[in-house]
PDB file of N, CA and C in Angstrom:
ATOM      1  N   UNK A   1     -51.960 -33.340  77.924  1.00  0.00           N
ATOM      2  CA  UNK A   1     -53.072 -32.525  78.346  1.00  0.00           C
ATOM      3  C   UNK A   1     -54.014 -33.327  79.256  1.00  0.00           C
ATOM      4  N   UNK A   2     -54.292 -34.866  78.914  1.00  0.00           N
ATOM      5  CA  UNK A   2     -54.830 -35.624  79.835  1.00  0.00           C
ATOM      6  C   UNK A   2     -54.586 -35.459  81.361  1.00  0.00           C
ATOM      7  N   UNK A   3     -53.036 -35.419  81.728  1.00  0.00           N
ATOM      8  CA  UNK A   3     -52.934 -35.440  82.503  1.00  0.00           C
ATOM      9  C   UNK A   3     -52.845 -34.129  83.512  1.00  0.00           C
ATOM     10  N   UNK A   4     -52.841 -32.951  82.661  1.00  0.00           N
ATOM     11  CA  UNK A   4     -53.370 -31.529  83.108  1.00  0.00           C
ATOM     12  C   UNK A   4     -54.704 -31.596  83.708  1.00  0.00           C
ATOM     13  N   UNK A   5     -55.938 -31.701  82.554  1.00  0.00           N
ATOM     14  CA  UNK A   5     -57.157 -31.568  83.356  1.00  0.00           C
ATOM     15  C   UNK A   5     -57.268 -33.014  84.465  1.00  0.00           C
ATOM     16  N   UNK A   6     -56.741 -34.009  84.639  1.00  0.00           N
ATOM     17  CA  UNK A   6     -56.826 -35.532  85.453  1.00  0.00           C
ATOM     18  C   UNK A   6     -56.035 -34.544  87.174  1.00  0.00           C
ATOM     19  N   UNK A   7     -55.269 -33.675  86.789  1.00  0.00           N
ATOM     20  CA  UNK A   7     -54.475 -33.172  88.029  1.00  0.00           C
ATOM     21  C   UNK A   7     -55.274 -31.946  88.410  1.00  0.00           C
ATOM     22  N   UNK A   8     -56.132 -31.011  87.290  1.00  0.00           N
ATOM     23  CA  UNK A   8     -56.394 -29.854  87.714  1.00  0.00           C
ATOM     24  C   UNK A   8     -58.137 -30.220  88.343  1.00  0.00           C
ATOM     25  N   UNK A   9     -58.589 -31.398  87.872  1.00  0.00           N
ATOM     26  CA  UNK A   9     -59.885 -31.559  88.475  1.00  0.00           C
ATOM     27  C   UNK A   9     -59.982 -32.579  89.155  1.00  0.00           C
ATOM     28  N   UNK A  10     -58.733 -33.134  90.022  1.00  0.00           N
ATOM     29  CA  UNK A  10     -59.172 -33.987  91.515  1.00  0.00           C
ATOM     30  C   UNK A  10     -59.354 -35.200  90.447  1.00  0.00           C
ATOM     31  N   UNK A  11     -59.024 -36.052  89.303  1.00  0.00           N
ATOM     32  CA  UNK A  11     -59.819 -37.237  89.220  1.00  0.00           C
ATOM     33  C   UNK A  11     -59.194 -38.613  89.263  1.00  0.00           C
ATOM     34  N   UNK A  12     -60.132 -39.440  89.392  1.00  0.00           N
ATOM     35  CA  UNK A  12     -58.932 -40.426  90.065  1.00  0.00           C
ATOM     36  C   UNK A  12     -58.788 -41.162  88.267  1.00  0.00           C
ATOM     37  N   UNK A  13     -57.971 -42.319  88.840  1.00  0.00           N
ATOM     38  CA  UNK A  13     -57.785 -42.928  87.443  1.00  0.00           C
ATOM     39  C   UNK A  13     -58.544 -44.060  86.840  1.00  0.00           C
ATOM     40  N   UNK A  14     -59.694 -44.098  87.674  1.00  0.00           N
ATOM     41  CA  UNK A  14     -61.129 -44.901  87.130  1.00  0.00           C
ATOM     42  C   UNK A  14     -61.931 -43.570  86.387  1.00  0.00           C
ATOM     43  N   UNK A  15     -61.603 -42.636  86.193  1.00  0.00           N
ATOM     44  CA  UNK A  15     -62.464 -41.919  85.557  1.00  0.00           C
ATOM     45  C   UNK A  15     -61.704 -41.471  84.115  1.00  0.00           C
ATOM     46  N   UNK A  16     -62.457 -41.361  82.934  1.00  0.00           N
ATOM     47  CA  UNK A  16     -61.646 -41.715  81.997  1.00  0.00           C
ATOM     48  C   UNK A  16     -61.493 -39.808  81.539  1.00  0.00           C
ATOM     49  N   UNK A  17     -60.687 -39.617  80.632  1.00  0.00           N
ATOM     50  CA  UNK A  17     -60.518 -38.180  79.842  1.00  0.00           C
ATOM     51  C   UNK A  17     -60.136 -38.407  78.725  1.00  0.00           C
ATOM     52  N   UNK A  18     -61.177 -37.867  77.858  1.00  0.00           N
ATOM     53  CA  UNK A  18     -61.094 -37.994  76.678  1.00  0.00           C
ATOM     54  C   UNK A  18     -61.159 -36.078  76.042  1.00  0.00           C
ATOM     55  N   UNK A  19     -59.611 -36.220  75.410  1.00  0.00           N
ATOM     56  CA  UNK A  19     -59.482 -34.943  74.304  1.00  0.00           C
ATOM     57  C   UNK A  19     -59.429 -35.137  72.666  1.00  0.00           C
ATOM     58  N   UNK A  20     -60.183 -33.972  72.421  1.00  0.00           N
ATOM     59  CA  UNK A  20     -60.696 -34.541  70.775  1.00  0.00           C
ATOM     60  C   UNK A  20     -60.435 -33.404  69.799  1.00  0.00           C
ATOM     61  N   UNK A  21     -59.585 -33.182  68.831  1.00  0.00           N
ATOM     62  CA  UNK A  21     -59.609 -31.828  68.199  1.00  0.00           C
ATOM     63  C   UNK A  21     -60.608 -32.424  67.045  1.00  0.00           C
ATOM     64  N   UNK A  22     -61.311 -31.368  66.927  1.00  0.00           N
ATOM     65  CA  UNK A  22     -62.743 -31.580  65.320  1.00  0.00           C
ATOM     66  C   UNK A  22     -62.716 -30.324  64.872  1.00  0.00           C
ATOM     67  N   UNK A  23     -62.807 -30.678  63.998  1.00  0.00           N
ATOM     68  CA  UNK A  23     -63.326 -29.540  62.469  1.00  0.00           C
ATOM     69  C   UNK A  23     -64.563 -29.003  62.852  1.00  0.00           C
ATOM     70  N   UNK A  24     -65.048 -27.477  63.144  1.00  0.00           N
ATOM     71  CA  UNK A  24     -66.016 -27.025  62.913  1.00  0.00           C
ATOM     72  C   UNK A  24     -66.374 -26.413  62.288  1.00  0.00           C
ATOM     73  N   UNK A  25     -67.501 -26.933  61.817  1.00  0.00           N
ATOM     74  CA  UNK A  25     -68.248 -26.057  60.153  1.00  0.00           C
ATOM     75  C   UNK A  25     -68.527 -24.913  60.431  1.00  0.00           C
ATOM     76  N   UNK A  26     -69.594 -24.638  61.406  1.00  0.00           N
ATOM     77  CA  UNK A  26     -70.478 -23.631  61.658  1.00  0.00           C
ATOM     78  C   UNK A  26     -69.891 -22.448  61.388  1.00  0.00           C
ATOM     79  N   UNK A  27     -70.463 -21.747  61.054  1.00  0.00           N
ATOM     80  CA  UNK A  27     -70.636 -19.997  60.951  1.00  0.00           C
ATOM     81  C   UNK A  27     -69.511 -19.481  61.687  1.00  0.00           C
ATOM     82  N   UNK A  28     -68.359 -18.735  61.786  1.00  0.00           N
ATOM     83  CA  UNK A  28     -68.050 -18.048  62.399  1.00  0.00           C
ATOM     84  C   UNK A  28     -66.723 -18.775  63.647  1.00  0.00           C
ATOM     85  N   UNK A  29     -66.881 -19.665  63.376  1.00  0.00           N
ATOM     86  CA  UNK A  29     -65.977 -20.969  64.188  1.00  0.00           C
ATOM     87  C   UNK A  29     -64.652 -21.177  63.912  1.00  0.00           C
ATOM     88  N   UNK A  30     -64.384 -20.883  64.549  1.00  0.00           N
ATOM     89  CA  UNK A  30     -62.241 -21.419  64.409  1.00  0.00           C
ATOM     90  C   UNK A  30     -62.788 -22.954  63.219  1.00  0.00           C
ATOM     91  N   UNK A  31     -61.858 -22.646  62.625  1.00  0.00           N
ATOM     92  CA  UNK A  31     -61.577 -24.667  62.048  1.00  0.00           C
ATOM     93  C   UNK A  31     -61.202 -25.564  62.837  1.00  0.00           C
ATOM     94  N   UNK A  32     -60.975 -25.250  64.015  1.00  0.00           N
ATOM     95  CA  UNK A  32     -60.517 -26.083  65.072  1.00  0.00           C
ATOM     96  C   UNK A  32     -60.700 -25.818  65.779  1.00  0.00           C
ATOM     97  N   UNK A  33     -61.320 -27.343  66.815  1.00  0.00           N
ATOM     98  CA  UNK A  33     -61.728 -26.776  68.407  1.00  0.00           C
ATOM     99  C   UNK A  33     -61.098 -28.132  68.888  1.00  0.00           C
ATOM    100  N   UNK A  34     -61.305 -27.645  70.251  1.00  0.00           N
ATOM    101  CA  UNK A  34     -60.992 -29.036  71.328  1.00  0.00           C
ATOM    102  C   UNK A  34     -62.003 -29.052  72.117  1.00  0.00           C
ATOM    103  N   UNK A  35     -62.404 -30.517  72.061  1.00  0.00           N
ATOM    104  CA  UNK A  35     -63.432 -31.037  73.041  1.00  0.00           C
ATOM    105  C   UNK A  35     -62.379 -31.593  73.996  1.00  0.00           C
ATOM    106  N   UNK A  36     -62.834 -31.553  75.524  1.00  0.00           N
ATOM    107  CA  UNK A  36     -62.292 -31.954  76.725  1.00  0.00           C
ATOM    108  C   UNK A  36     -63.733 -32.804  77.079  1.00  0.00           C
ATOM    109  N   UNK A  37     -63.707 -33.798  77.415  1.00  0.00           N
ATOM    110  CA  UNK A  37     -64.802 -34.676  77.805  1.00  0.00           C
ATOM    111  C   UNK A  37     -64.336 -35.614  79.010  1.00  0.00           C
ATOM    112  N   UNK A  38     -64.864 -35.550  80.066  1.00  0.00           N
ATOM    113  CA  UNK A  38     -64.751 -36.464  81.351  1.00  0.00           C
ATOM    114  C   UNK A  38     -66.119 -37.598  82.052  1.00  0.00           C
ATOM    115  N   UNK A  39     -65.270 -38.680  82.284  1.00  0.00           N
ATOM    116  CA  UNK A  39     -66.100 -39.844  81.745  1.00  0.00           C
ATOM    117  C   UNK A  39     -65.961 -40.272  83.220  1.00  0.00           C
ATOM    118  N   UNK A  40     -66.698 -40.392  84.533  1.00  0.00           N
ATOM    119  CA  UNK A  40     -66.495 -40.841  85.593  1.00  0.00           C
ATOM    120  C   UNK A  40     -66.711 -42.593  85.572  1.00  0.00           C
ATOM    121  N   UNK A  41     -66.505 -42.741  86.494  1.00  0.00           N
ATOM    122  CA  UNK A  41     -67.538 -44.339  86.424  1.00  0.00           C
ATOM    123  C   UNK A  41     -69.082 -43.976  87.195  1.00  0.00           C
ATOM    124  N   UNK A  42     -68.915 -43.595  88.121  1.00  0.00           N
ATOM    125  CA  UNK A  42     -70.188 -43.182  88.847  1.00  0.00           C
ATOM    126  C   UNK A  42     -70.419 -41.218  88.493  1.00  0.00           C
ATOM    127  N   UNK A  43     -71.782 -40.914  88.464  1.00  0.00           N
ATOM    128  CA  UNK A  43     -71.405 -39.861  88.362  1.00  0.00           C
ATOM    129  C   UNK A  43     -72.074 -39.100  86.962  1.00  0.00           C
ATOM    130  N   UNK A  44     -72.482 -37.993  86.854  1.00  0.00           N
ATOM    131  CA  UNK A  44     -72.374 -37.354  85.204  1.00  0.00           C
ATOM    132  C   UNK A  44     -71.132 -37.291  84.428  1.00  0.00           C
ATOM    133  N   UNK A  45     -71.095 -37.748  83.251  1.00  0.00           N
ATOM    134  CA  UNK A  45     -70.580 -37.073  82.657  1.00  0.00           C
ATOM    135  C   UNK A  45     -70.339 -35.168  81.899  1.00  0.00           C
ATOM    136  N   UNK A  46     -69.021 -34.589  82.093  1.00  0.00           N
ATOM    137  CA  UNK A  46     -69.162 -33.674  81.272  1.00  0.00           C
ATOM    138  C   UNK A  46     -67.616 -33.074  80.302  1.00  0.00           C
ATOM    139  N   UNK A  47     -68.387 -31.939  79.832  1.00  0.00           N
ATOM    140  CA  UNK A  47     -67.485 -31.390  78.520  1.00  0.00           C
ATOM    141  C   UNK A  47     -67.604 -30.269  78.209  1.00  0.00           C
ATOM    142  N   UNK A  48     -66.157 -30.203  77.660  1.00  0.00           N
ATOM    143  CA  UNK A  48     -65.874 -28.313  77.523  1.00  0.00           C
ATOM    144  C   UNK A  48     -65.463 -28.586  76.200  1.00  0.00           C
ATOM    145  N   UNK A  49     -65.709 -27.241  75.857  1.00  0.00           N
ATOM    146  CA  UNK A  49     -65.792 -27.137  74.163  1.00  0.00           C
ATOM    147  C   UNK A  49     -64.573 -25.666  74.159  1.00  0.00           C
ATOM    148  N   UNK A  50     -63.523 -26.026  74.011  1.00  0.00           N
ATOM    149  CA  UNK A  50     -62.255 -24.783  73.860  1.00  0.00           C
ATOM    150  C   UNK A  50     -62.188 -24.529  72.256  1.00  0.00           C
ATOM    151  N   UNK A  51     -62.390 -22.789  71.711  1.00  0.00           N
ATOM    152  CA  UNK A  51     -62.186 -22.473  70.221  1.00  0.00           C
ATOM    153  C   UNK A  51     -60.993 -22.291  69.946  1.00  0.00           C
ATOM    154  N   UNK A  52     -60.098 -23.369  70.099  1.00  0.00           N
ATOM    155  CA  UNK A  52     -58.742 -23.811  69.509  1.00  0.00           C
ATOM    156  C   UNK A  52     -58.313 -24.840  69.103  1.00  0.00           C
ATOM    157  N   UNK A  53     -57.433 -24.738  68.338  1.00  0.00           N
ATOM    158  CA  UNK A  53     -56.705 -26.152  68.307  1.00  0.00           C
ATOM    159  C   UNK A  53     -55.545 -26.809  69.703  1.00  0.00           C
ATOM    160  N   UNK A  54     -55.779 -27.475  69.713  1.00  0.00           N
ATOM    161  CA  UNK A  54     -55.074 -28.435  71.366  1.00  0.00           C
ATOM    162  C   UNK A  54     -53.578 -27.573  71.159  1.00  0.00           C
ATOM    163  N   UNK A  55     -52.783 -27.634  70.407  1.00  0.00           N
ATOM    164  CA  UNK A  55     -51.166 -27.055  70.150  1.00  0.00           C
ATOM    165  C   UNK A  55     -51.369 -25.778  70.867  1.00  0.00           C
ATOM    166  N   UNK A  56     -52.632 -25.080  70.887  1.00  0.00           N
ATOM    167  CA  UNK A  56     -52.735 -23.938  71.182  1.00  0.00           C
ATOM    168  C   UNK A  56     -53.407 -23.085  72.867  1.00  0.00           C
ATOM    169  N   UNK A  57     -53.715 -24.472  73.206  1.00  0.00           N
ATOM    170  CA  UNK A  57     -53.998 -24.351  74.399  1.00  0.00           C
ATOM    171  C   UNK A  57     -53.231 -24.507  76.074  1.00  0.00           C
ATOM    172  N   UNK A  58     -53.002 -23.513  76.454  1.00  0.00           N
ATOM    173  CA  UNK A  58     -52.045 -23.256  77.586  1.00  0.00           C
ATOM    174  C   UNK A  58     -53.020 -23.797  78.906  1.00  0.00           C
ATOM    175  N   UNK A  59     -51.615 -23.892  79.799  1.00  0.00           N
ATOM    176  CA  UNK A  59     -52.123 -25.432  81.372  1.00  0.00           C
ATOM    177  C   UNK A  59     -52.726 -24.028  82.167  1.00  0.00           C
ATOM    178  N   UNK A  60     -52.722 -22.356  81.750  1.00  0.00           N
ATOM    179  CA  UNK A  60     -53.672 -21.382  82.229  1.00  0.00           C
ATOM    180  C   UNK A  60     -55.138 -21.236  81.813  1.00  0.00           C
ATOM    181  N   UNK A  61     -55.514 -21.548  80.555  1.00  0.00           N
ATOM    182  CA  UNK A  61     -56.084 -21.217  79.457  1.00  0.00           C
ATOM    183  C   UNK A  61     -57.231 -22.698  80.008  1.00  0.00           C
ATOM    184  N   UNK A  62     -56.555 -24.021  80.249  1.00  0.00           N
ATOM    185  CA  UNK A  62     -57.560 -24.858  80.553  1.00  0.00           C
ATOM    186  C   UNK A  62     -57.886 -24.757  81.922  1.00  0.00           C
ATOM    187  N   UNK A  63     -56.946 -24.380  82.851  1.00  0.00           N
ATOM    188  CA  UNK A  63     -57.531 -24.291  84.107  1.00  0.00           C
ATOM    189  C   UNK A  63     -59.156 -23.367  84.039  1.00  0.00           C
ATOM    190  N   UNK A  64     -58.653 -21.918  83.765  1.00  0.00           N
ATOM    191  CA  UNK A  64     -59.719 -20.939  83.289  1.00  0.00           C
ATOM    192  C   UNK A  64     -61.149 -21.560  82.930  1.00  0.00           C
ATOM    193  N   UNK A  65     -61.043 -22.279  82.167  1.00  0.00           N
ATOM    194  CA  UNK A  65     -62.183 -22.743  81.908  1.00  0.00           C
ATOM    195  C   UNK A  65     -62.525 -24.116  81.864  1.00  0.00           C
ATOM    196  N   UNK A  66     -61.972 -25.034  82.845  1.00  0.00           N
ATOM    197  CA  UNK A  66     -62.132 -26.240  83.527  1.00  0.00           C
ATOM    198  C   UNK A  66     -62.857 -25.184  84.967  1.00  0.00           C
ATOM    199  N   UNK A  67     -62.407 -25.026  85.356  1.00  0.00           N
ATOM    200  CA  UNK A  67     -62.515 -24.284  86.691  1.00  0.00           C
ATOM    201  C   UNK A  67     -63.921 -23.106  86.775  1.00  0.00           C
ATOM    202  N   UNK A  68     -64.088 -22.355  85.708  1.00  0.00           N
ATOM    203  CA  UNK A  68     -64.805 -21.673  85.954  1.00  0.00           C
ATOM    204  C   UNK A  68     -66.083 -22.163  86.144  1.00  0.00           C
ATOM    205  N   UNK A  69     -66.973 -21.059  87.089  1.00  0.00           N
ATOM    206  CA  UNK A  69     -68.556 -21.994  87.617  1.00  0.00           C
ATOM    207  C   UNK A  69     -69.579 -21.525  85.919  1.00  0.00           C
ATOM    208  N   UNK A  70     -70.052 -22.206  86.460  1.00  0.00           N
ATOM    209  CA  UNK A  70     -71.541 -21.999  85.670  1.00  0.00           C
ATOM    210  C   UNK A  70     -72.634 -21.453  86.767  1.00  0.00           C
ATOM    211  N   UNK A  71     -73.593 -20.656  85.769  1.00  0.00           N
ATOM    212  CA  UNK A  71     -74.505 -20.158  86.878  1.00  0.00           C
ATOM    213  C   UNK A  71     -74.905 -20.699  87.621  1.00  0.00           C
ATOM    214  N   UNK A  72     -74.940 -21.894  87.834  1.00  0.00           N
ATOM    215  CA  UNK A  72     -75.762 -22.698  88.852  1.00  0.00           C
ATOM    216  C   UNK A  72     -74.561 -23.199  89.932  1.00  0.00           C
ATOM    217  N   UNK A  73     -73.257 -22.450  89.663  1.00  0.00           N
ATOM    218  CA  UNK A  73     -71.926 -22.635  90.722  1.00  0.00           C
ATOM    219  C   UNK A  73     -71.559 -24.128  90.603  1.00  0.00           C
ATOM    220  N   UNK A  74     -71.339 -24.844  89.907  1.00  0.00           N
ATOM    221  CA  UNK A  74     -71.580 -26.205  89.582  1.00  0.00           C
ATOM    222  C   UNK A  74     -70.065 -25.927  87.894  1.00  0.00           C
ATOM    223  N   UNK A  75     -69.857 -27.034  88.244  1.00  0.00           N
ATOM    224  CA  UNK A  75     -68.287 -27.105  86.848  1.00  0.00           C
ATOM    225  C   UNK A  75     -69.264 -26.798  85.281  1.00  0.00           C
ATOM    226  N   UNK A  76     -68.590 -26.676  84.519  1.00  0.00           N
ATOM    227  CA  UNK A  76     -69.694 -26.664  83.323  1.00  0.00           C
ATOM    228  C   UNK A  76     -69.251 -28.305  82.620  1.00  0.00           C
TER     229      UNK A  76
END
């Protein structure tokens, strides 16, 4: 999967990607999510929060929401 979002968002290989499946407690929450977190060297960091478990996530499913804007037209 690293190398899905590393190909689907342009990054080079000084920038790090980190995927994380965690247990979520909260209310109403899958038991499993995946954090996608991207670690530039220069640059913000950011992160997407997918309500699945990683086994369950399709190279459509992350584009979708790697890709999609945020209101401010900017990656989330």
């Amino acid at each position: 999967m690293k190398e899905t979002v590393r190909t689907l968002l342009g990054l080079d290989d000084d920038t790090a990607v980190i995927i994380r499946e965690l247990a979520c407690t909260e209310p109403g929450c899958p038991p499993l999510e995946t954090v996608v977190a991207v670690l530039p060297m220069d640059g913000a960091a950011r992160r997407w929060t997918l309500h699945r478990p990683t086994d369950q996530i399709t190279e459509d499913g992350l584009r979708a929401v790697l890709l999609a804007p945020t209101p401010d037209g900017a990656s989330a």
